[in-house]
Protein backbone atom coordinates (compact mmCIF):
# COMPACT_ATOMS: atom_id res chain seq x y z
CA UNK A 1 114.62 116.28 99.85
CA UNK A 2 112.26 117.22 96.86
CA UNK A 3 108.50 117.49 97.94
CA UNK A 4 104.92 116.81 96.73
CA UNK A 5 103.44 119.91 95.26
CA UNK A 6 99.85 119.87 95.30
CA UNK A 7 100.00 119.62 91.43
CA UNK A 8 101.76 116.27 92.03
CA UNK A 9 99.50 115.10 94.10
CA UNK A 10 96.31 115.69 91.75
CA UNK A 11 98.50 114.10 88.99
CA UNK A 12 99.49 111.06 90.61
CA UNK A 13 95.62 110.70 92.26
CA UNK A 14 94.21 110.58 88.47
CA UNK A 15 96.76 108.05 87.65
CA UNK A 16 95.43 105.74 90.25
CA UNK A 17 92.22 106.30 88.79
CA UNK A 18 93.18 105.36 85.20
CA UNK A 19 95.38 103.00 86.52
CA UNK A 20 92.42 101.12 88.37
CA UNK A 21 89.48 102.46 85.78
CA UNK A 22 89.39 99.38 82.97
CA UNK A 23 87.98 96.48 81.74
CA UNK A 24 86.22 95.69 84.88
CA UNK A 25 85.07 98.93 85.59
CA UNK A 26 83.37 99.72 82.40
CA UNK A 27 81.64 97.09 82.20
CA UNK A 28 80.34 95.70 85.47
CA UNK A 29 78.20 98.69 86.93
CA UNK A 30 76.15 99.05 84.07
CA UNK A 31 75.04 94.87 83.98
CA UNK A 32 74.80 95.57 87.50
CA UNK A 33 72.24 98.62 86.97
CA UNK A 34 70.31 96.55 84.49
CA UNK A 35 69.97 93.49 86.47
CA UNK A 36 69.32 95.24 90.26
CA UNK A 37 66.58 97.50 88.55
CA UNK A 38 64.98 98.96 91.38
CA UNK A 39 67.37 97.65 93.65
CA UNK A 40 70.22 99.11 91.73
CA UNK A 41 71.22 102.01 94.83
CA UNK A 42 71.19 99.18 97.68
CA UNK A 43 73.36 97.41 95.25
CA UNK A 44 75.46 99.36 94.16
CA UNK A 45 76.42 100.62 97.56
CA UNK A 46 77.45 96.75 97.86
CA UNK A 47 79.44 97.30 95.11
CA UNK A 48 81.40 100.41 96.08
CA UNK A 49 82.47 98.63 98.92
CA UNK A 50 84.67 95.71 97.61
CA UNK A 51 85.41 98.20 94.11
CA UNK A 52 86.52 101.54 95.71
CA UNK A 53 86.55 100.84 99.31
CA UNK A 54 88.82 98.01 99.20
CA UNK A 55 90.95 99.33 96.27
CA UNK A 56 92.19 101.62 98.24
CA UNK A 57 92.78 100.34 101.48
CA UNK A 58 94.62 97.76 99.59
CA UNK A 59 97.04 100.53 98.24
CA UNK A 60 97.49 102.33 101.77
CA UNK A 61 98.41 98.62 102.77
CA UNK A 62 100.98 98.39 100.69
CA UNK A 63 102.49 101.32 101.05
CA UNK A 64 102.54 101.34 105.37
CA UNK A 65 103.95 97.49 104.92
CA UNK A 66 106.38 98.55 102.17
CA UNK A 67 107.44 98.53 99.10
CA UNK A 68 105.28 96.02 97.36
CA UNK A 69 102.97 92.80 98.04
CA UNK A 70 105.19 90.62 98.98
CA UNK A 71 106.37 92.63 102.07
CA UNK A 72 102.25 92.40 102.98
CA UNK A 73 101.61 88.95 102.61
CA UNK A 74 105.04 87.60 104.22
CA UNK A 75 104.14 89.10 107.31
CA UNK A 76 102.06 85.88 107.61
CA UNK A 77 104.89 83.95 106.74
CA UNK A 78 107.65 84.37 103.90
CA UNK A 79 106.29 80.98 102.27
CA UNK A 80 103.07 82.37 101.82
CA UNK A 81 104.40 85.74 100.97
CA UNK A 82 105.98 84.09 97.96
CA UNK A 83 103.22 82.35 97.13
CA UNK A 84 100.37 84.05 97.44
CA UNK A 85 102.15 86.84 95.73
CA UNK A 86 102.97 85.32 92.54
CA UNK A 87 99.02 84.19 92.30
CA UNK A 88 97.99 87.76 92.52
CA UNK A 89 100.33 88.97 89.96
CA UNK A 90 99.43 85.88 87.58
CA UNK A 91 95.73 86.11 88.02
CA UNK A 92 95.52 89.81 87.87
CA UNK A 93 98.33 89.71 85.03
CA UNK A 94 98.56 87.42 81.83
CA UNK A 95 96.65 85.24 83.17
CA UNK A 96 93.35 86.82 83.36
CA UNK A 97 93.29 90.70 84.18
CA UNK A 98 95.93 91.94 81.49
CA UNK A 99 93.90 89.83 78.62
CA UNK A 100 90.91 91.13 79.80
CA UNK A 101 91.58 94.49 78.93
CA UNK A 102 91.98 94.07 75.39
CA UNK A 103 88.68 92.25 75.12
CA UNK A 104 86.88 94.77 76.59
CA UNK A 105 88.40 97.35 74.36
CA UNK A 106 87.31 94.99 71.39
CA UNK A 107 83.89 94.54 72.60
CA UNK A 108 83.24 97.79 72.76
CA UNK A 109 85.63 100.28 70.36
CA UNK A 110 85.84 97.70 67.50
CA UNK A 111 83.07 94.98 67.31
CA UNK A 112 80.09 97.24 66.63
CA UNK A 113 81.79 98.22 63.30
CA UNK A 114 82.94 94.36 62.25
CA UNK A 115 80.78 92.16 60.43
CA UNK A 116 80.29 88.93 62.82
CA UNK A 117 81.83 86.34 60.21
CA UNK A 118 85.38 88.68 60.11
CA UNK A 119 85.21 88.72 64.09
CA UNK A 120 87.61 86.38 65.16
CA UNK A 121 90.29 87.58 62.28
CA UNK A 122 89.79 91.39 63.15
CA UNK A 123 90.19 90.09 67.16
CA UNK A 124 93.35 88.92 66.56
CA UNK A 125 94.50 91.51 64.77
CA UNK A 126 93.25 94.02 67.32
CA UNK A 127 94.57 92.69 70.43
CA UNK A 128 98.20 91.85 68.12
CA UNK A 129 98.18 96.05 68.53
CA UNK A 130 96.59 96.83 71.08
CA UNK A 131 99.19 94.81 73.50
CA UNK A 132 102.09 95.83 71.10
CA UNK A 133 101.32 99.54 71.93
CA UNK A 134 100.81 98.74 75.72
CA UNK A 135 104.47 96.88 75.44
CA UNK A 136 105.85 100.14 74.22
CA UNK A 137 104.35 102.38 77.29
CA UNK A 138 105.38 100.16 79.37
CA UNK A 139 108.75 99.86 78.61
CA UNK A 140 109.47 103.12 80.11
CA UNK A 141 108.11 102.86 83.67
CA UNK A 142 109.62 105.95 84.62
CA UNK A 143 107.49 107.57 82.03
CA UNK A 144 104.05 105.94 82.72
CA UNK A 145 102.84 109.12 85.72
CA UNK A 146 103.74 111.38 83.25
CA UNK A 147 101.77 109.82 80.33
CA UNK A 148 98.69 108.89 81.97
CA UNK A 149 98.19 111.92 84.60
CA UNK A 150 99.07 114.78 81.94
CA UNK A 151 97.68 113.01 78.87
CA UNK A 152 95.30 109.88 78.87
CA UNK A 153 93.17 110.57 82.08
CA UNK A 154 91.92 113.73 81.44
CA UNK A 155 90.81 112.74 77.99
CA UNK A 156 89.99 109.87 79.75
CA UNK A 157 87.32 111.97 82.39
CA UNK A 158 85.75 114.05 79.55
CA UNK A 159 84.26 111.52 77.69
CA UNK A 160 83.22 109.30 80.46
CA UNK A 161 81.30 112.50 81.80
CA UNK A 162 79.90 113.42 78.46
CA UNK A 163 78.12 110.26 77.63
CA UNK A 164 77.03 109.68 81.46
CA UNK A 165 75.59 113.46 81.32
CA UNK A 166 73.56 112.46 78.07
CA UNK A 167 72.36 109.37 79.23
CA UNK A 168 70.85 111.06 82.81
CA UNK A 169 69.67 114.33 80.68
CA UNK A 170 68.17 111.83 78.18
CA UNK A 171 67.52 108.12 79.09
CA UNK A 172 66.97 105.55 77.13
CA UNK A 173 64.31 103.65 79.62
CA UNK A 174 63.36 103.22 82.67
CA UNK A 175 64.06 100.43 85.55
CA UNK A 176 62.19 97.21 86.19
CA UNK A 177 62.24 94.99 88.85
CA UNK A 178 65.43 93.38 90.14
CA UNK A 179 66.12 90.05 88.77
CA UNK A 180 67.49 86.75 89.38
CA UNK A 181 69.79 87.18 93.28
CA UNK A 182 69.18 91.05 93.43
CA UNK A 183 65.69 90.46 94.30
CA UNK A 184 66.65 88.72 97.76
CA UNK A 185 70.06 89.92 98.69
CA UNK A 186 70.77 93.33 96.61
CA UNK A 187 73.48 94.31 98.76
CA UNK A 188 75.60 91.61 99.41
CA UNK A 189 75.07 90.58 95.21
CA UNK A 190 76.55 93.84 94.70
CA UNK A 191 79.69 92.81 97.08
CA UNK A 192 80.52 89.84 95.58
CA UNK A 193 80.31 91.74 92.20
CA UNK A 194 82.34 94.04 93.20
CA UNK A 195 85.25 91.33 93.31
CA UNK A 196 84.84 91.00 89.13
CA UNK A 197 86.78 94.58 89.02
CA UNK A 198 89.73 92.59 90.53
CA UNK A 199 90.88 96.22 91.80
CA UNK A 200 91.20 95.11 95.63
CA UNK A 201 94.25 92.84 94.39
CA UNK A 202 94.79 95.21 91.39
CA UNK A 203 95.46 97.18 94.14
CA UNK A 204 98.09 95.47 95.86
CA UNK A 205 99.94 95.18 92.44
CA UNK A 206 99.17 99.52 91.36
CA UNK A 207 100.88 99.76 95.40
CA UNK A 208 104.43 99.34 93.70
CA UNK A 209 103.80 102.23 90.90
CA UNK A 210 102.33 104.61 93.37
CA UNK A 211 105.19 104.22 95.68
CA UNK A 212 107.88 104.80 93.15
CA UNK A 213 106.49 107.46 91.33
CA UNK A 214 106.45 109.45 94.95
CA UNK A 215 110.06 107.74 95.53
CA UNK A 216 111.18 109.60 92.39
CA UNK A 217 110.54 112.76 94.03
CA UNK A 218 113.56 112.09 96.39
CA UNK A 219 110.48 111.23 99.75
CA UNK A 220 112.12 108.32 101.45
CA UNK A 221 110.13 108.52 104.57
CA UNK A 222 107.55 105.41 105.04
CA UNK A 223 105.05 108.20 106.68
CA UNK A 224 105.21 110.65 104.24
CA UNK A 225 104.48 107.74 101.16
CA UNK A 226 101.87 106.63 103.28
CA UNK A 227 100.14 110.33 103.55
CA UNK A 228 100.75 111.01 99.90
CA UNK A 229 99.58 107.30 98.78
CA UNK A 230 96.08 107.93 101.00
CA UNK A 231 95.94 111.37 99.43
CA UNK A 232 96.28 110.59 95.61
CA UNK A 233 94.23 107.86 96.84
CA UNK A 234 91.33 109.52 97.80
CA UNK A 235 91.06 111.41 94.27
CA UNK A 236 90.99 108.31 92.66
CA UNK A 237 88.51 106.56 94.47
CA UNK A 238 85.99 109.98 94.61
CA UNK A 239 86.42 109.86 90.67
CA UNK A 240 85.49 105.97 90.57
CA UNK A 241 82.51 106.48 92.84
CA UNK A 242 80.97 108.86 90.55
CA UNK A 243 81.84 107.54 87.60
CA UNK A 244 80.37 103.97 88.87
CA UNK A 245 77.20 105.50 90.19
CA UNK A 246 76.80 107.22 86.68
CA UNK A 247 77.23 103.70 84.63
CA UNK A 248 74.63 101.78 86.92
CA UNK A 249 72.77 104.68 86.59
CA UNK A 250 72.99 104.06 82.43
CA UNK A 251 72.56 100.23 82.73
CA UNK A 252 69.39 100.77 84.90
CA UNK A 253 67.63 102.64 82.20
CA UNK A 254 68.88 100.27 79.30
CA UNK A 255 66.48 97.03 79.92
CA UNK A 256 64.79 97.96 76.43
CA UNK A 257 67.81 98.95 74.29
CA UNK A 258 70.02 95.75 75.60
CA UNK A 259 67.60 92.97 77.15
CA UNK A 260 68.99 90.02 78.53
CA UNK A 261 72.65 91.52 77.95
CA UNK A 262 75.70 88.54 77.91
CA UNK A 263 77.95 91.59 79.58
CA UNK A 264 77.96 95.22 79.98
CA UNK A 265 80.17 95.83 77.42
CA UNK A 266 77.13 94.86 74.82
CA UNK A 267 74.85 97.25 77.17
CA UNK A 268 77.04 100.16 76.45
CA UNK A 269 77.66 99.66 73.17
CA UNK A 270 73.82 99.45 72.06
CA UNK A 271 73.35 102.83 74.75
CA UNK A 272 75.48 104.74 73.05
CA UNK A 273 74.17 104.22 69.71
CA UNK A 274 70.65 104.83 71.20
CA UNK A 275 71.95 107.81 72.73
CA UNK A 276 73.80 109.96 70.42
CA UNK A 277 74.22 107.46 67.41
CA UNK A 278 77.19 106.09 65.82
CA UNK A 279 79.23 109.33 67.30
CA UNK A 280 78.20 107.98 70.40
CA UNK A 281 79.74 104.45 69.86
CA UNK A 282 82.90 106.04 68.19
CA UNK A 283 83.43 108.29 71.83
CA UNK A 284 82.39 104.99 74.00
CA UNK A 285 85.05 102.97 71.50
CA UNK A 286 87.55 105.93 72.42
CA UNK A 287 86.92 106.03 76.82
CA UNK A 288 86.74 102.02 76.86
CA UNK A 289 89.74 101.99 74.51
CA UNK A 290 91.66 104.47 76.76
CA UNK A 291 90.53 102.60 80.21
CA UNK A 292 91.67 99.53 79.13
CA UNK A 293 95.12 100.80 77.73
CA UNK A 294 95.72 102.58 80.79
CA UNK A 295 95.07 99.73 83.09
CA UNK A 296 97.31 97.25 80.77
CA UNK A 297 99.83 99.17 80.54
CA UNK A 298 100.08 99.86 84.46
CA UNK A 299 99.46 96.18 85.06
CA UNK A 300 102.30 95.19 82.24
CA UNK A 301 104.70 97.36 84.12
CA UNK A 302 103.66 96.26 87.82
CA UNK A 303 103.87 92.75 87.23
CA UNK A 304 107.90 93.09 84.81
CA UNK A 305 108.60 95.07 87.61
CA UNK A 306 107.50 92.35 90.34
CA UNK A 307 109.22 89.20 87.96
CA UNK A 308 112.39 91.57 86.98
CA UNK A 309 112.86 91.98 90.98
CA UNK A 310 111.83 88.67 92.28
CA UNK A 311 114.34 86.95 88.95
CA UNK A 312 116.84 89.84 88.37
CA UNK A 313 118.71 87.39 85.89
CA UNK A 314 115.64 88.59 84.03
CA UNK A 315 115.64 91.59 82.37
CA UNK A 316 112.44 94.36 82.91
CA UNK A 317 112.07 94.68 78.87
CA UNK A 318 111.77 91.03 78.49
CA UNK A 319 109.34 90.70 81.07
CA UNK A 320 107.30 92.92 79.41
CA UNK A 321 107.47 91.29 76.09
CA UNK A 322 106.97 87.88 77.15
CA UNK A 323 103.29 88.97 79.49
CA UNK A 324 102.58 91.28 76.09
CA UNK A 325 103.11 88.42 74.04
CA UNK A 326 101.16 85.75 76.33
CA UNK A 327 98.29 88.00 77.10
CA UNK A 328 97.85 88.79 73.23
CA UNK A 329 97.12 84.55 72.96
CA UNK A 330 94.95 84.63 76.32
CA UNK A 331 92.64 87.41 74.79
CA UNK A 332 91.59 85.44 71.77
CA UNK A 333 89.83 83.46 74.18
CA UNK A 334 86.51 86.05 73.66
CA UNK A 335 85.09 88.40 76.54
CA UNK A 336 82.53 86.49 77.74
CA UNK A 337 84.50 83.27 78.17
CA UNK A 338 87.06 85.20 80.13
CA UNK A 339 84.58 86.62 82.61
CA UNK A 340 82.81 82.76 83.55
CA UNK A 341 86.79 81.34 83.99
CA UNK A 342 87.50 84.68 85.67
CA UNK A 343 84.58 85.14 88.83
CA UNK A 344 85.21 81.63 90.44
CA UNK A 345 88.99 81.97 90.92
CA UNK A 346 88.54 85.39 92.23
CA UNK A 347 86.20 83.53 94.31
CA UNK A 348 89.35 81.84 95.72
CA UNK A 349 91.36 84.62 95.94
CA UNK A 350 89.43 87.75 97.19
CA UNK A 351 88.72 86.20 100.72
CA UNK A 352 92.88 86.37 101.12
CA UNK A 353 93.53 89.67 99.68
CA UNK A 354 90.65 91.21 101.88
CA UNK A 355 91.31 89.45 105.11
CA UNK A 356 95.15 90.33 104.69
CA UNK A 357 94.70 93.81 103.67
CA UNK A 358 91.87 94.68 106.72
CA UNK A 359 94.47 92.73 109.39
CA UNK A 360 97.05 94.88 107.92
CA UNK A 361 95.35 98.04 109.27
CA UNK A 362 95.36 96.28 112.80
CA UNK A 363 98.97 94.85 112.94
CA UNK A 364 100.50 96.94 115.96
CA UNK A 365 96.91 96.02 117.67
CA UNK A 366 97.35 92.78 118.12
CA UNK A 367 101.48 92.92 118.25
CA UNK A 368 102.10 91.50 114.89
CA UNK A 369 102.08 87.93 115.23
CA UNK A 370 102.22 86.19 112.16
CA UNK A 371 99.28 83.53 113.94
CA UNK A 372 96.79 85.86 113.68
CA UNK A 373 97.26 86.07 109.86
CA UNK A 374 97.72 82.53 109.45
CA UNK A 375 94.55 81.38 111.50
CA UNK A 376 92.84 83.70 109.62
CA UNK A 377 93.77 83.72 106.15
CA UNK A 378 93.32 79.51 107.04
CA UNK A 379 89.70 80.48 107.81
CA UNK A 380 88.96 82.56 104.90
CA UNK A 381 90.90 80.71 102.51
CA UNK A 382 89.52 77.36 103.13
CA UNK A 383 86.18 78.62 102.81
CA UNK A 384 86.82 80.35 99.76
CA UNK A 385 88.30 77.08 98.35
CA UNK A 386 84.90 75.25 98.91
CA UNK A 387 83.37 78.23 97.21
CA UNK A 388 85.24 78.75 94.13
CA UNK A 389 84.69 74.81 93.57
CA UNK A 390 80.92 75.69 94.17
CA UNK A 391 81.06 78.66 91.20
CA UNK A 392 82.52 75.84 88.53
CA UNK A 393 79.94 73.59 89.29
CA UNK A 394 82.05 71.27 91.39
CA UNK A 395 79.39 70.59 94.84
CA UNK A 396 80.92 68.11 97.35
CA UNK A 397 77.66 67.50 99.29
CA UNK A 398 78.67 66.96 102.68
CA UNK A 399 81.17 69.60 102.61
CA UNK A 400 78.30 71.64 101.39
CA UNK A 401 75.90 70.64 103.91
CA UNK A 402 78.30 72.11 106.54
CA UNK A 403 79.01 75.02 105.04
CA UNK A 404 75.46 76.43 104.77
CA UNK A 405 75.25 76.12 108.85
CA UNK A 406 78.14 79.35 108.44
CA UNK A 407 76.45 82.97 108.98
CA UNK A 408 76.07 84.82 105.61
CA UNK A 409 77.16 81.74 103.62
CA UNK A 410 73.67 81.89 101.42
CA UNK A 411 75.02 85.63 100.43
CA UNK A 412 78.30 84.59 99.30
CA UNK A 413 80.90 85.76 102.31
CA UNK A 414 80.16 82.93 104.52
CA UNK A 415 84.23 83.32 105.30
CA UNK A 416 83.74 86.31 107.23
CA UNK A 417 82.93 85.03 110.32
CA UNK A 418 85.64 82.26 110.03
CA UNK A 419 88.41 84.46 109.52
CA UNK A 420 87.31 86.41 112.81
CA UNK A 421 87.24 84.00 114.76
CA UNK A 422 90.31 82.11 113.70
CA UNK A 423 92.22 85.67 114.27
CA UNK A 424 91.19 85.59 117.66
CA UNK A 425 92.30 82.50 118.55
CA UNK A 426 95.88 83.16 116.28
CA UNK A 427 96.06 85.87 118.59
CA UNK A 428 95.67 83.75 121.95
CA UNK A 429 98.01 81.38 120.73
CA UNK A 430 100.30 83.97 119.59
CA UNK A 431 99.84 85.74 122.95
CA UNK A 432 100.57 82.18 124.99
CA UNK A 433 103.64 81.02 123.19
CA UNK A 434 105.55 85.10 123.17
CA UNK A 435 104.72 84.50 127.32
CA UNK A 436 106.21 81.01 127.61
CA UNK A 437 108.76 82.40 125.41
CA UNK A 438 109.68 85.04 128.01
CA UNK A 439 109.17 83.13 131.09
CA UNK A 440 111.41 80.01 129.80
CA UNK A 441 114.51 80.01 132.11
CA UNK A 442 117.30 81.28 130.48
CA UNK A 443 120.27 78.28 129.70
């Protein structure tokens, strides 16, 4: 059996951080930093926890439950397993997550430099290559450790650091006040920000990469993936915390350079400029550029991998061209429309992928049964329904009315105590029907 060196371990830990370090996480920290103000630390610590404290439970969940999300989610019940499944690979693939990518790239590496009436033209053309050269990395899964780890991420790291470094050594402003729902509830803002990463359920798509690139090395053993996956694991998410803490930092200082930003991609666009000029927008162009191609191409190959498995009269390369091709159509869309179409569905979703990821950690506790999942993921999910029609504007009063009754529903997680509850009782009812089970007289 061929072992982890220590070397392998570093390598595959910065992959998970490249692999998880994109679109989102450019751009969110430093809007959030601008917005919070003075209340940027209490928010931001909001905002670690559902972007790096999540993200990686969600990969250790994978890999103790096995090889992918499916084998997560079906222990509440192979229907749901299916489903829920395919909307996490959908959502966090062409759909939205893989698109979003390239946008963010745009915003930030090529728009600057294009004169506004030539935008939509040079868009198209940028995202045509863009997802043409993530097609091509991604074609070669086997590849992918090798190429990010040894190449991309260290390149990657440098420049990130560099223009952080500037911006503390020499900022471009200082705070203000917090604004708009950071003024009231800082922390819990900073939660439900967190979920615009999308790198808790990124997470339980990466699961599959991590797990074969430490297959590769010949470790079969579910115990030993599980001790290498929380190990590479912790690198990455050390690496994100710091490099998130940095960005807020930057967006916190840049109310006078970018006021009233649409997105943080516009706030780090105009900070590097202020910063260290157009050099500084041509090395922000090259990390964001680098983030985002990273992340596609990991999500590209999770997601053929997932459809290639789950359809195997469909082959891996086609897989790859068809989301390369769809997601190249999706991006056109425009950044900003992506993100308002984006937030309310992961709205929907994030309740699920927490609740099942945080049971998943207590599934010899309470035996296993699949009631205690179902209860709860009922709870959460049914909640998160009424919110995620709430976010697109859609109010049904009475339901409304009810809701607000719900502890922490005015900060946004009003499904917490729902899904609690609801496991509890799962597990009584789980715990009744295994004793009648046992006790029934045998025929």
């Amino acid at each position: 059996m061929n072992q982890f060196k220590p070397g392998d371990t570093i390598k595959l830990g910065l992959v998970v951080f490249a692999l998880f370090f994109g679109a989102g996480n450019m751009i969110f920290p430093p809007l959030v930093g601008q917005q919070a103000g003075t209340a940027a630390w209490m928010t931001i610590a909001g905002f670690l926890l559902t972007g790096v404290g999540l993200p990686f439970l969600g990969v250790v969940a994978v890999a103790r439950s096995g090889d992918q999300l499916s084998d997560l989610a079906g222990k509440a019940h192979p229907l749901f397993g299916i489903v829920f499944t395919v909307a996490v690979y959908l959502s966090i693939g062409p759909l939205f997550g893989i698109p979003r990518t390239a946008t963010v790239a745009f915003e930030i590496a090529a728009s600057p430099f294009v004169s506004a009436s030539y935008e939509n033209l040079t868009l198209m053309l940028f995202t045509i290559l863009f997802f043409g050269v993530t097609a091509w990395l991604a074609l070669t899964p086997n590849k992918i450790v090798d190429r990010i780890g040894k190449i991309l991420t260290p390149i990657l790291l440098v420049i990130v650091a560099t223009i952080v470094i500037i911006g503390i050594l020499k900022p471009a402003g200082v705070s203000g006040p917090p604004q708009a729902e950071y003024l009231t509830n800082p922390f819990a803002s900073g939660f439900i920000k967190g979920y615009l990463t999308m790198d808790a359920i990124a997470a339980l798509v990466f699961g599959i990469i991590v797990i074969n690139a430490i297959k590769a090395k010949g470790i079969t053993d579910r115990k030993v993936i599980t001790k290498l996956t929380m190990k590479s694991g912790f690198i990455a998410v050390t690496g994100l915390s710091l490099v998130y803490i940095g960005l807020a930092y930057l967006g916190m200082t840049s109310r006078t350079v970018a006021p009233d930003a649409e997105n943080g991609g516009i706030i780090l666009a105009k900070l590097a400029y202020e910063l260290m000029g157009t050099n500084g927008q041509l090395l922000l162009g090259a990390a964001v550029l680098l983030a985002c191609l990273t992340t596609s191409v990991g999500l590209v190959s999770a997601c053929a991998t997932f459809f290639s498995m789950t359809f195997p009269k469909i082959s891996y390369k086609w897989v790859v061209l068809v989301i390369s091709i769809f997601s190249t159509f999706i991006a056109n869309i425009g950044l900003t429309q992506l993100i308002s179409i984006t937030l309310p569905i992961l709205i929907g979703i994030y309740p699920l992928a927490i609740v099942l990821i945080c049971l998943s950690f207590f599934h010899s506790l309470f035996k296993g049964y699949p009631f205690v999942y179902l209860f709860a993921l009922a709870g959460a999910g049914v909640i998160g329904f009424f919110d995620m029609l709430k976010e697109f504007g859609i109010i049904i009063a009475p339901v409304t009315r009810i809701l607000t009754y719900l502890p922490l529903y005015e900060e946004g997680i009003g499904w917490i105590v729902p899904a609690i509850l609801l496991a509890v009782v799962g597990y009584i009812y789980g715990l009744t029907t295994h004793t009648k089970r046992r006790q029934a007289p045998r025929q």
